[in-house]
Protein backbone atom coordinates (compact mmCIF):
# COMPACT_ATOMS: atom_id res chain seq x y z
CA UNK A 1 146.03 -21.14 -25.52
CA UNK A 2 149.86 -21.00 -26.27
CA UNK A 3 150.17 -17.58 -27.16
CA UNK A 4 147.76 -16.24 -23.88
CA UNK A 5 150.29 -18.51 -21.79
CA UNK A 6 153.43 -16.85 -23.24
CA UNK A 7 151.82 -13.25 -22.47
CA UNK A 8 150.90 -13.96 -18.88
CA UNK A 9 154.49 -15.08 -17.96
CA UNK A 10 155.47 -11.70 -19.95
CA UNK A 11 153.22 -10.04 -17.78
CA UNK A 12 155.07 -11.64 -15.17
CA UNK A 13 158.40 -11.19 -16.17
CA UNK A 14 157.45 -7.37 -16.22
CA UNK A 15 155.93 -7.22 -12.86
CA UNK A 16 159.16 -8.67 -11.29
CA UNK A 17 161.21 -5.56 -12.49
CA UNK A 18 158.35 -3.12 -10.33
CA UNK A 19 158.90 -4.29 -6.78
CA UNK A 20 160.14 -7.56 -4.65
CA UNK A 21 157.41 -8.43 -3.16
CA UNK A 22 155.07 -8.94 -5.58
CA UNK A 23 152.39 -11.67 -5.98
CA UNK A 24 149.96 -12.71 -9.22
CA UNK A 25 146.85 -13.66 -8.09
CA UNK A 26 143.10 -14.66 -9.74
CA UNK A 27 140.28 -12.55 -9.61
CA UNK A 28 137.36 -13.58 -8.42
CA UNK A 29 135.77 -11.35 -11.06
CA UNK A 30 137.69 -11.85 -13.89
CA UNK A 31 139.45 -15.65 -14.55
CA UNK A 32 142.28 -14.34 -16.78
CA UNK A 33 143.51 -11.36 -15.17
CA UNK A 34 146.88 -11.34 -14.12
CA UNK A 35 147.29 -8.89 -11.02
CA UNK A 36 150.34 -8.36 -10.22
CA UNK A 37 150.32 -5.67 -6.55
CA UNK A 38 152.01 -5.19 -3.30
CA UNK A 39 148.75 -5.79 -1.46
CA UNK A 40 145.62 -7.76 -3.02
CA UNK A 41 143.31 -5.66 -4.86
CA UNK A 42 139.38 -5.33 -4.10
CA UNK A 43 137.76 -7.31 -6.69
CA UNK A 44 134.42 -4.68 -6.27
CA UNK A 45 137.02 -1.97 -7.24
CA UNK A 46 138.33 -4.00 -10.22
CA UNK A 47 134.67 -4.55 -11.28
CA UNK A 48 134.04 -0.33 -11.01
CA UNK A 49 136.67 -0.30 -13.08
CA UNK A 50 135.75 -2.65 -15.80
CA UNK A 51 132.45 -0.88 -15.64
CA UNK A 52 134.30 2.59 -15.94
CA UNK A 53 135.88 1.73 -19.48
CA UNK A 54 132.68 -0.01 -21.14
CA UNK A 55 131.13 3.68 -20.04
CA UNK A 56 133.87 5.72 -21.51
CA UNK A 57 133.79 3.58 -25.29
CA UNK A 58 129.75 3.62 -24.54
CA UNK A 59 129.72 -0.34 -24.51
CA UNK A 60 128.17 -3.35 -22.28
CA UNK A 61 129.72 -6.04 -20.16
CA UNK A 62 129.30 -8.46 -22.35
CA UNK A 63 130.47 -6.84 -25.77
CA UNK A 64 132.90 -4.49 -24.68
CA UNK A 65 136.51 -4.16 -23.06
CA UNK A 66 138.36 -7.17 -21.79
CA UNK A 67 140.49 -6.45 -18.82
CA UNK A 68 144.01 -8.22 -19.11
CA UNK A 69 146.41 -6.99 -16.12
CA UNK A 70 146.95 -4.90 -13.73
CA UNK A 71 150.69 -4.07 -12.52
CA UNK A 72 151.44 -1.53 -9.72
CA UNK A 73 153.89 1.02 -10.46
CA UNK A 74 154.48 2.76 -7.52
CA UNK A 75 156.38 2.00 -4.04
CA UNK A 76 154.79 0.70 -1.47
CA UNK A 77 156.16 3.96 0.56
CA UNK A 78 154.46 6.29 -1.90
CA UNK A 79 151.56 8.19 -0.86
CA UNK A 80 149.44 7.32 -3.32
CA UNK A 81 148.73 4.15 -5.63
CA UNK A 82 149.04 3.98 -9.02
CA UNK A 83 148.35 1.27 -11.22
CA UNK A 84 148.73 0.15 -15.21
CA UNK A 85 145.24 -1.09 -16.33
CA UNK A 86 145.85 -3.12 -19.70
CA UNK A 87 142.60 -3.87 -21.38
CA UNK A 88 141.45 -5.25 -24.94
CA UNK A 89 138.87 -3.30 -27.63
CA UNK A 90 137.85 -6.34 -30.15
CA UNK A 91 135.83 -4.03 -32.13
CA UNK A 92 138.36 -0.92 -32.33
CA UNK A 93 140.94 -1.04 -35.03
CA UNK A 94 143.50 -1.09 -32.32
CA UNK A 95 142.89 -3.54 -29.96
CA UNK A 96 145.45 -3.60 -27.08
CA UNK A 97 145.18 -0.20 -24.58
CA UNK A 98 146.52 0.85 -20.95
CA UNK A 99 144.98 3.68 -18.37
CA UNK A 100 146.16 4.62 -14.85
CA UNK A 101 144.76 3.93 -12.11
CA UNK A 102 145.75 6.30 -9.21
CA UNK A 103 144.16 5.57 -5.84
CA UNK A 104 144.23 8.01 -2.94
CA UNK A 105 145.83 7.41 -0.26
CA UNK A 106 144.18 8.06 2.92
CA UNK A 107 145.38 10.90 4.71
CA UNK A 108 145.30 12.00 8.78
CA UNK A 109 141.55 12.53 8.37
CA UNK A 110 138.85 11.49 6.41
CA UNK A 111 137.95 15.05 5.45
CA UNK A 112 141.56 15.50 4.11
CA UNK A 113 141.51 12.55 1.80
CA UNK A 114 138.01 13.21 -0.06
CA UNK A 115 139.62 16.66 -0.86
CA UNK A 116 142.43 15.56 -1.91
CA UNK A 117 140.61 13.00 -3.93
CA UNK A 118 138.06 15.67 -4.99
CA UNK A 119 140.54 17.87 -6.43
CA UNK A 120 142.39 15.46 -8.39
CA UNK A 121 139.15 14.28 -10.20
CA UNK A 122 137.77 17.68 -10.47
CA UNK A 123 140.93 19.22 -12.05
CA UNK A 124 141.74 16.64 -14.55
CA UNK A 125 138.17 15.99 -15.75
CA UNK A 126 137.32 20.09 -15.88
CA UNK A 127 140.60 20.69 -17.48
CA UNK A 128 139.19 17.91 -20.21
CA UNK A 129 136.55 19.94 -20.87
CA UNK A 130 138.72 22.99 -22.11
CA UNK A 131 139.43 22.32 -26.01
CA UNK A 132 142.24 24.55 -25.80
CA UNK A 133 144.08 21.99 -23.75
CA UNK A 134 143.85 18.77 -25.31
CA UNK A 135 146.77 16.83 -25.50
CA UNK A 136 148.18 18.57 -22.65
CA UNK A 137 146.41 17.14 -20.04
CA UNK A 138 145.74 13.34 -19.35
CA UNK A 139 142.62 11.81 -20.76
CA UNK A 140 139.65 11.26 -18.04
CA UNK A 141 138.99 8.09 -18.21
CA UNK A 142 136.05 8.47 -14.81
CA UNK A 143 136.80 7.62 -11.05
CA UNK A 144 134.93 6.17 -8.09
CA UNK A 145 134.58 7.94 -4.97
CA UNK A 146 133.47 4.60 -2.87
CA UNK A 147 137.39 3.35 -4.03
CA UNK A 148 139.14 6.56 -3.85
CA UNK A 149 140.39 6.56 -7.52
CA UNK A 150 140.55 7.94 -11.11
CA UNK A 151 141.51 6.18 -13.99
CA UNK A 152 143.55 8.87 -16.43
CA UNK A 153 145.60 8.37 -19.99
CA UNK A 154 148.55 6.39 -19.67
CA UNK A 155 151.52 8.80 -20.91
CA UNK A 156 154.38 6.17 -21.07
CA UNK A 157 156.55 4.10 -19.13
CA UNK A 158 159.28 6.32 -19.27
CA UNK A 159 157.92 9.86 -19.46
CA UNK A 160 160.18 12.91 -20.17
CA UNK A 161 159.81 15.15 -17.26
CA UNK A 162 160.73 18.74 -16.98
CA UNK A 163 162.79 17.52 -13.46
CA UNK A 164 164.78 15.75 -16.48
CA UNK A 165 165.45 18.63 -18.44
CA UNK A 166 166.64 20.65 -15.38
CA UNK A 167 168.48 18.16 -13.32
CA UNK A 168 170.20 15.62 -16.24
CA UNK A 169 172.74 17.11 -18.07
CA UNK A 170 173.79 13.27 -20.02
CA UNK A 171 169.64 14.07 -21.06
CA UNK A 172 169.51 17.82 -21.76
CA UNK A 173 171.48 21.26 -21.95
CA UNK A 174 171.03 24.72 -21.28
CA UNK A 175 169.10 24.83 -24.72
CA UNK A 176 167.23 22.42 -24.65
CA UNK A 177 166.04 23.23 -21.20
CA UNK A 178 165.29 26.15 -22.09
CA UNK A 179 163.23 25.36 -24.67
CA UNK A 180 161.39 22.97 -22.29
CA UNK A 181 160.48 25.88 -19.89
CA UNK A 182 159.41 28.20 -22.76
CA UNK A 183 157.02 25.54 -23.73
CA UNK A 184 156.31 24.79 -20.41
CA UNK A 185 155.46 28.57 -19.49
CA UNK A 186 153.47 28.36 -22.81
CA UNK A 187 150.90 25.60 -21.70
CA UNK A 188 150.42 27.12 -18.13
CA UNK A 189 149.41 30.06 -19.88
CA UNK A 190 147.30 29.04 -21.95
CA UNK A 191 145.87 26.62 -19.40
CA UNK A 192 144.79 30.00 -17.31
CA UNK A 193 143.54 31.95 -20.09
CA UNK A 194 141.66 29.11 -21.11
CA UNK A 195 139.76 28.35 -18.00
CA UNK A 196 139.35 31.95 -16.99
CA UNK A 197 135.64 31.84 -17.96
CA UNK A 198 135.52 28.15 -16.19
CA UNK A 199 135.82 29.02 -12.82
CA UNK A 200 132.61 29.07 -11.37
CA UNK A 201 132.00 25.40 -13.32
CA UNK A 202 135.20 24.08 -11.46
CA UNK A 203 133.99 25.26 -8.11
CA UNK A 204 130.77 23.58 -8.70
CA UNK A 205 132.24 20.50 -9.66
CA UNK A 206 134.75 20.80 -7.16
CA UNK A 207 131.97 20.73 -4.27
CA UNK A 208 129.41 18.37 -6.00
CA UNK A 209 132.26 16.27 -5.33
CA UNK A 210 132.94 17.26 -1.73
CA UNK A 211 130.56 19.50 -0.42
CA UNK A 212 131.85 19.62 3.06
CA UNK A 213 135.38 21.87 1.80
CA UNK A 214 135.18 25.37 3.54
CA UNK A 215 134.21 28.75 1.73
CA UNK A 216 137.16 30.46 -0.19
CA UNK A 217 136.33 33.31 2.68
CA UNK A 218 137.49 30.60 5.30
CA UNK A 219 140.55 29.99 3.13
CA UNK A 220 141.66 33.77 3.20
CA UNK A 221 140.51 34.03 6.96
CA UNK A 222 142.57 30.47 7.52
CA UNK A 223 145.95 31.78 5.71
CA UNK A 224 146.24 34.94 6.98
CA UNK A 225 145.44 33.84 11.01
CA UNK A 226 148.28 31.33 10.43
CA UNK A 227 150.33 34.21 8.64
CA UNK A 228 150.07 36.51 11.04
CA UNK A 229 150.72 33.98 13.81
CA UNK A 230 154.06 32.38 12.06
CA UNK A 231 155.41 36.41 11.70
CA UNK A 232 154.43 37.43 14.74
CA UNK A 233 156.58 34.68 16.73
CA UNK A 234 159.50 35.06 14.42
CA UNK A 235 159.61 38.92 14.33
CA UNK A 236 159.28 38.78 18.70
CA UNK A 237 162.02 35.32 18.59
CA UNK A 238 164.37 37.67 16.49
CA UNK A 239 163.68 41.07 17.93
CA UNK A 240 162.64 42.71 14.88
CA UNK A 241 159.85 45.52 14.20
CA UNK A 242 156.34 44.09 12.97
CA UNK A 243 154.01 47.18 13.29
CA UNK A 244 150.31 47.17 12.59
CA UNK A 245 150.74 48.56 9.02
CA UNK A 246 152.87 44.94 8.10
CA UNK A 247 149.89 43.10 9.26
CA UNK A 248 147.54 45.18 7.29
CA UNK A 249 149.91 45.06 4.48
CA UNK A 250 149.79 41.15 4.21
CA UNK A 251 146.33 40.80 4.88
CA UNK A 252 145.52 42.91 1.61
CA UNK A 253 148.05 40.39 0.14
CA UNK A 254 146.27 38.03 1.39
CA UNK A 255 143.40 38.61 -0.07
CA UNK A 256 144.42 39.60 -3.29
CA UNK A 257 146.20 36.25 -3.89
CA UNK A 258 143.40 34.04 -2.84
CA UNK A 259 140.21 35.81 -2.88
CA UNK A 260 138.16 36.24 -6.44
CA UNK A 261 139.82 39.00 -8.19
CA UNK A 262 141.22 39.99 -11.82
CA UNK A 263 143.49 37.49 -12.11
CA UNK A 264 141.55 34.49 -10.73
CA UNK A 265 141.84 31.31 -12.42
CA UNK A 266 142.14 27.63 -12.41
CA UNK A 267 145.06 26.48 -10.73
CA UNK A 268 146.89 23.57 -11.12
CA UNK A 269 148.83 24.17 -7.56
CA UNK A 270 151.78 21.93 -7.88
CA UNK A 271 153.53 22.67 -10.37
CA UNK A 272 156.41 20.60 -9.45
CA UNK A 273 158.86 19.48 -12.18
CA UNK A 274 157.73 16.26 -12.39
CA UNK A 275 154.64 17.10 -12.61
CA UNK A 276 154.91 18.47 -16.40
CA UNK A 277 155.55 15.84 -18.54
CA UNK A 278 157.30 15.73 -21.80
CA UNK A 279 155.73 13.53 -24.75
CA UNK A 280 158.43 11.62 -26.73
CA UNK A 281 156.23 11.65 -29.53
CA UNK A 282 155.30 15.07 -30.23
CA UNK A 283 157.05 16.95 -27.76
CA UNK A 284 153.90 18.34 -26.16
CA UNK A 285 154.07 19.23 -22.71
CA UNK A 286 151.38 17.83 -20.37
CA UNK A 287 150.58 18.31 -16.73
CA UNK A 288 149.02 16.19 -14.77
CA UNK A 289 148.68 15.43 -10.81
CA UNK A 290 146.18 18.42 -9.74
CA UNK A 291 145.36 17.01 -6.01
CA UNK A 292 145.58 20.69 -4.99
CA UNK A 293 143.81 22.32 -8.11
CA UNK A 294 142.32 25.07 -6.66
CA UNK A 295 140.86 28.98 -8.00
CA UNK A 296 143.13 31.36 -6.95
CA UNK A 297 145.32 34.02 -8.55
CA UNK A 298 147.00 32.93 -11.69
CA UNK A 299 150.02 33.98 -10.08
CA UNK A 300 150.75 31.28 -7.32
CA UNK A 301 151.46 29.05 -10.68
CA UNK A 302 153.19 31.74 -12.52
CA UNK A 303 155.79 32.58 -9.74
CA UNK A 304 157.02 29.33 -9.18
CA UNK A 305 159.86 29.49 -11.29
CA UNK A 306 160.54 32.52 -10.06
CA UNK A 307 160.95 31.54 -6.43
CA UNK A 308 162.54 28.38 -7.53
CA UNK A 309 159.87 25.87 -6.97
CA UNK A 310 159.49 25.77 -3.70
CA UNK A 311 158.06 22.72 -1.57
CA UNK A 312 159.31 20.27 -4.69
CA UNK A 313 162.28 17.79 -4.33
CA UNK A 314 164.12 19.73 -7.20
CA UNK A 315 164.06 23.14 -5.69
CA UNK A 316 166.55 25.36 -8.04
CA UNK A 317 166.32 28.75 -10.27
CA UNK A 318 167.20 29.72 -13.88
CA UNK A 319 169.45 32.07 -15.92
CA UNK A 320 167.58 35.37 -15.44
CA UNK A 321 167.72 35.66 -19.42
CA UNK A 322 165.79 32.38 -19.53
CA UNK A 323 163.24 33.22 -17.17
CA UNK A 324 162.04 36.61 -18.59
CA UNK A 325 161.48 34.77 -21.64
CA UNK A 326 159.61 32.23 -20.34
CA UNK A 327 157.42 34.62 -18.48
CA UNK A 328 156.61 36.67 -21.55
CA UNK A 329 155.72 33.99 -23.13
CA UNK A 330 153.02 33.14 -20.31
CA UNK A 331 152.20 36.81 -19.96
CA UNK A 332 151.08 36.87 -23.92
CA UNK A 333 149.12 33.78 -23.44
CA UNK A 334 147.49 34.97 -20.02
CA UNK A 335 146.21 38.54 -21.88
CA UNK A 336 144.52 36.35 -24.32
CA UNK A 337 141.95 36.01 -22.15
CA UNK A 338 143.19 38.78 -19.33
CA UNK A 339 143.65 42.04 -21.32
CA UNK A 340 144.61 43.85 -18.01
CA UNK A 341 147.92 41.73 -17.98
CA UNK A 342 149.02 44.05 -20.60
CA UNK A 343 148.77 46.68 -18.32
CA UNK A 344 152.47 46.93 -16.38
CA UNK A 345 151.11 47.80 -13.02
CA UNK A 346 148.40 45.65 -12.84
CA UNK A 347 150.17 42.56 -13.72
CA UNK A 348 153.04 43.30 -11.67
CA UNK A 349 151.68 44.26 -8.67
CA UNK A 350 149.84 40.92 -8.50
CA UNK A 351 152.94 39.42 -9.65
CA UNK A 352 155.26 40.70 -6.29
CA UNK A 353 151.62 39.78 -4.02
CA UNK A 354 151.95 36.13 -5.09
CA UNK A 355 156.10 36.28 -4.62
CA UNK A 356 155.12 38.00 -1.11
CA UNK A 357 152.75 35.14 -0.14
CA UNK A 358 155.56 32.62 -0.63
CA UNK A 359 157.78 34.40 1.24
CA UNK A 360 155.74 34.69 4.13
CA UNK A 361 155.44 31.08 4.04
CA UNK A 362 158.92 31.11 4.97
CA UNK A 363 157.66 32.30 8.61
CA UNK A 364 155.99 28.57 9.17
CA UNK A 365 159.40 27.29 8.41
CA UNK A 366 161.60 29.53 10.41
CA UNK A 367 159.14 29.41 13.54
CA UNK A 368 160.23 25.82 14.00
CA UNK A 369 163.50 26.44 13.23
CA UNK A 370 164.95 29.24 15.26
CA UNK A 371 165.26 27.39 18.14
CA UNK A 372 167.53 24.82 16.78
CA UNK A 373 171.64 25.20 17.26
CA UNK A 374 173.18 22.66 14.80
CA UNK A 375 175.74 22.84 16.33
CA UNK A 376 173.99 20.65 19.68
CA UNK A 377 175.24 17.55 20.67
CA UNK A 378 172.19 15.62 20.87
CA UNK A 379 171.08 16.04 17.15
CA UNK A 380 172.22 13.41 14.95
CA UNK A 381 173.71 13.95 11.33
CA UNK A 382 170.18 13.28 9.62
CA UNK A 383 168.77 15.84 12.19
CA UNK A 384 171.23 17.91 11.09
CA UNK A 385 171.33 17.71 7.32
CA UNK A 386 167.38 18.24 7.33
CA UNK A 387 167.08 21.23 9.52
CA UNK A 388 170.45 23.07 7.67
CA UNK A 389 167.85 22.00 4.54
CA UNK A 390 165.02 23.67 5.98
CA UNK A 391 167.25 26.59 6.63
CA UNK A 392 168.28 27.01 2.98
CA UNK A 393 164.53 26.53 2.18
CA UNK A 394 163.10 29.51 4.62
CA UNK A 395 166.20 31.68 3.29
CA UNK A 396 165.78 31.15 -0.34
CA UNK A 397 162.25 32.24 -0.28
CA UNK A 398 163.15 35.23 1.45
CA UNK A 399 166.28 35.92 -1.15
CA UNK A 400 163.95 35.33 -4.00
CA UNK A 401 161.26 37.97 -3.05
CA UNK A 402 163.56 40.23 -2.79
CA UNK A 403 164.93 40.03 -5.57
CA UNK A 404 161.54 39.33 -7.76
CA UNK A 405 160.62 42.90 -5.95
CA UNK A 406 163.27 44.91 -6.84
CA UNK A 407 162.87 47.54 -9.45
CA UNK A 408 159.00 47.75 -8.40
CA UNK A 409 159.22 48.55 -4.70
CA UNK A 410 155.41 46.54 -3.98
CA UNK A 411 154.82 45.59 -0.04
CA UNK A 412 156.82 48.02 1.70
CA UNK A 413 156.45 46.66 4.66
CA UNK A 414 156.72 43.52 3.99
CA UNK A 415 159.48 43.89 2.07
CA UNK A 416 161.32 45.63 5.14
CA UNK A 417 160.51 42.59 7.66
CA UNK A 418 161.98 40.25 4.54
CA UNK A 419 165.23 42.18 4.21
CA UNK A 420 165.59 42.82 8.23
CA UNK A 421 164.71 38.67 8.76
CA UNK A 422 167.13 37.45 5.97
CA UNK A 423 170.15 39.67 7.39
CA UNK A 424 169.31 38.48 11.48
CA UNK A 425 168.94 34.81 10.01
CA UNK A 426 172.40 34.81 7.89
CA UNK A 427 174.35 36.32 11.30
CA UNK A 428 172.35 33.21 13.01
CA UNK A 429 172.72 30.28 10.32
CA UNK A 430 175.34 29.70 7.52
CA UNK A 431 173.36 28.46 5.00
CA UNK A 432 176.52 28.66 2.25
CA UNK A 433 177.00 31.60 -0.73
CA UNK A 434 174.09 30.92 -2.50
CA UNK A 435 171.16 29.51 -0.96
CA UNK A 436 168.82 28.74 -3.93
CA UNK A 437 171.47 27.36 -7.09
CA UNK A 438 170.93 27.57 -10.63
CA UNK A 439 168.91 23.40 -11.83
CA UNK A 440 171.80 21.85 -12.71
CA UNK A 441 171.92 21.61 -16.19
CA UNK A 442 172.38 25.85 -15.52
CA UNK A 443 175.14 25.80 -13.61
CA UNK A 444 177.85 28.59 -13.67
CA UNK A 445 180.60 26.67 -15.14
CA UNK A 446 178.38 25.36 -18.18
CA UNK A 447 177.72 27.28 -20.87
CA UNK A 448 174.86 29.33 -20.97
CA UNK A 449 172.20 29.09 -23.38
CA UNK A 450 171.31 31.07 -26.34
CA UNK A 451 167.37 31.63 -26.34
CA UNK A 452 165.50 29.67 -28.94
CA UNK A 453 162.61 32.60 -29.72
CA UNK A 454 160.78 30.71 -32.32
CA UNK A 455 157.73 28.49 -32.04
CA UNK A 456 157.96 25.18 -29.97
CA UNK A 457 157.01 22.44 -32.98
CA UNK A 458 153.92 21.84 -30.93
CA UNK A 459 153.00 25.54 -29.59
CA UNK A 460 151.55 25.79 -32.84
C-alpha cells in the first residue's frame, strides 16, 4: 500500500511538469488510475482502450494488462491529443510498459476529421505490415473509430528529431547532420520500395476505414481546377503570359504526380523534420505521424529536401554536396524495387514533375498575397511579419524549382511562368538575399561537412 502511494504522487509530481492546469481524477472504470488531463477523459474510451491492449498481448479482462496512468503530453492549443498510457504485464518478464494515445482532433467538418483519422490508422498499421520496416515505424498498438484514436509505440520522452539535427548546433554539426539525412533518405527509400507492391492493400484499407474519401480521379481533377485557377489570377494580377500550352503542360504534371503511374507508392506526406525521429538507443530513424499518408508518386516525399521542406515550421535547405548524397542513397534503395529509377530520364523527369507541383503551389500563396503593400498603415507588425513570411515562402518555392530544373530543362512552360513570376515578384517584394537559408547547423560561416559514405550502424 506504501509503495502504490509513493508512485501515484510520482505520477503526480510528473504530471505537474506537462501543463498548469491539470487535475487527477478517479475513473469510474478503473479505481487506481491516476489521470492526469487538461479536460476529463471518457471513461468508455479508457475502457476501449484497456480492451485494445488485452487484444494486442491476446489476453482477457480479468488476467491481462493493468492500466496505471494516463498523463497528457500535449498543449491544450495543439491540434491533436496525445496521451502516455502506462500499463502493467504480470505475466511478461517485464512488467511495467507505456503506448500513445493520439486522439484526433475534430476538424471544420466531419468528413475532414474521419480522413484525417483514417489515414493516420491506415498508414501506421499498413506500414506495420511491411517487414522491411520494422523498427522504423511505431508499433500499432489498434485504434477506435467511435473515439477518434490510435494507440502507437511510445518512442521516448525526449525523442531525437531530425528538426534537432538541423536546427541545434549545441546538439549536432554539419556531420552529424549529415549523417542524419543520409539515414534519413535511407529509410524513406526503403519505405517506398518496400510498399511498392502494397498499394492496392493500403487503398483498401484506407477506404474500409472511410469509404466516403473521393476517387484518386477526383483528386487529380480537384488539384489541377485549383491549379489552374491560383495561376490564372496571378499570371492576369501580374501581367504575365499563361498560354494554353502552360495549362496543358501542368495538367500532364498533374497527372503524373498524383495519378497511378511508375513511380506510385505509399506516401508518408509529411515529412516534416519532426516527424522523423531519432532512437537514442540504436540510432534508427523512425517516422511516424502519417495523417496525410496517401499513394502518389514517390517523388512528393523525395523532393522535400530539395525544395526545403515546405509547409513545416523548420523550412531550410542543405549543402548541395549533402543533398546529392542523400538522394543517391534513396535513389539505390527506390530501384530495389523500381528498376526504371536507374534509368536517368525516367527518374528525373518525374523528379522536376514533383518539384513543378510544389512550385505551383506557390500560386495559392501568392494569389492572396499580391494585393498586400506592407508598407500600409493599417497592418499591424504581426500582420506584417506573417505576410513578408508568406512572401519568402511563395518565393522560395519558386527559387528552388528552378534551380532543381536546371541542367534538365523539364516543363518548359512552366518553367518560363516560374522564372517570369519570381523576377515581377522580387521588383514587387524584398524578401532579403536569400529567401530559403541553409538549416542552421549549415550555415555559411560554419564549417562544412565532410560526407560520411559508409554504412549508418543501423542501415545495415
Amino acid at each position: 500500500m506504501a509503495i502504490s502511494f509513493i508512485l501515484v504522487v510520482l505520477v503526480l509530481v510528473v504530471c505537474a511538469a506537462y501543463a498548469t492546469e491539470n487535475t487527477t481524477v478517479a475513473s469510474p472504470v478503473f479505481d487506481d488510475l491516476v489521470i492526469s488531463a487538461h479536460k476529463e477523459l471518457d471513461a468508455k474510451m479508457i475502457m476501449k482502450v484497456f480492451k485494445l491492449l488485452n487484444r494486442y498481448y491476446n489476453q482477457t479482462a480479468a488476467t491481462g494488462v493493468h492500466l496505471s496512468s494516463i498523463v497528457q503530453l500535449s498543449d491544450p492549443a495543439r491540434r491533436n491529443m496525445l496521451c502516455r498510457v502506462s500499463y502493467e504485464t504480470p505475466w511478461l518478464p517485464v512488467k511495467s510498459h507505456t503506448v500513445i494515445l493520439k486522439q484526433t482532433a475534430k476538424a471544420k467538418s466531419a468528413a475532414d476529421t474521419s480522413e484525417r483519422l483514417a489515414r493516420d490508422w491506415t498508414g501506421l498499421e499498413f506500414f506495420n505490415k511491411v517487414p522491411a520496416l520494422r523498427g522504423h515505424v511505431p508499433l500499432f498498438y489498434g485504434g477506435s473509430r467511435a473515439f477518434q484514436f490510435i494507440l502507437m509505440e511510445d518512442l521516448g520522452p525526449n525523442p531525437v528529431t531530425l528538426g534537432i539535427y538541423l536546427t541545434n548546433t549545441s546538439f549536432a554539426d554539419p556531420d552529424s547532420a549529415a549523417d542524419a539525412i543520409r539515414h534519413f533518405m535511407k529509410i524513406l527509400g526503403r519505405m517506398h520500395a518496400a510498399s511498392y507492391p502494397g498499394v492496392r492493400l493500403f487503398d483498401e484499407m484506407l477506404h474500409d476505414l472511410d469509404d466516403k474519401l473521393p476517387s484518386w480521379k477526383a483528386y487529380v481533377h480537384n488539384h489541377y481546377r485549383k491549379m489552374r485557377k491560383y495561376v490564372n489570377f496571378t499570371a492576369n494580377s501580374l501581367q504575365l503570359a499563361h498560354p494554353p500550352a502552360l495549362y496543358t503542360e501542368i495538367q500532364h504534371m498533374t497527372n503524373r504526380t498524383m495519378a497511378p503511374g511508375l513511380f506510385t507508392s505509399v506516401l508518408h506526406a509529411d515529412l516534416c523534420p519532426d516527424n522523423v525521429v531519432f532512437s537514442t538507443a540504436s540510432r534508427r530513424a523512425y517516422l511516424f505521424d502519417f495523417e496525410w499518408s496517401e499513394t502518389r508518386s514517390v517523388f512528393l516525399d523525395m523532393t522535400q529536401l530539395r525544395m526545403g521542406m515546405p509547409g513545416c515550421w523548420c523550412s531550410g535547405t542543405v549543402p548541395e554536396a549533402v543533398l546529392l548524397d542523400a538522394e543517391a542513397v534513396y535513389r539505390a534503395e527506390l530501384a530495389k524495387a523500381i528498376p526504371e529509377a536507374k534509368n536517368d530520364q525516367k527518374y528525373y523527369s518525374a523528379y522536376i514533375d514533383a518539384c513543378g507541383f510544389r512550385a505551383m503551389k506557390a500560386f495559392e500563396i501568392i494569389k492572396s498575397l499580391v494585393k498586400h503593400d506592407l508598407d500600409a498603415a493599417e497592418l499591424t507588425n504581426d500582420q506584417r511579419t506573417r505576410i513578408a513570411k508568406s512572401m519568402r515562402v511563395a518565393v522560395s518555392r519558386l527559387e528552388l524549382f528552378i534551380e532543381a530544373n536546371e541542367g534538365h530543362n523539364f516543363l518548359p512552360h512552366v518553367m518560363n511562368l516560374v522564372s517570369a513570376t519570381l523576377h515581377r515578384l522580387r521588383s514587387l517584394w524584398d524578401t532579403g538575399a536569400k529567401s530559403v537559408p541553409l538549416f542552421t547547423v549549415f550555415d555559411e560561416n560554419t564549417v562544412q561537412p565532410t560526407l560520411n559514405v559508409e554504412a549508418h550502424e543501423s542501415d545495415r
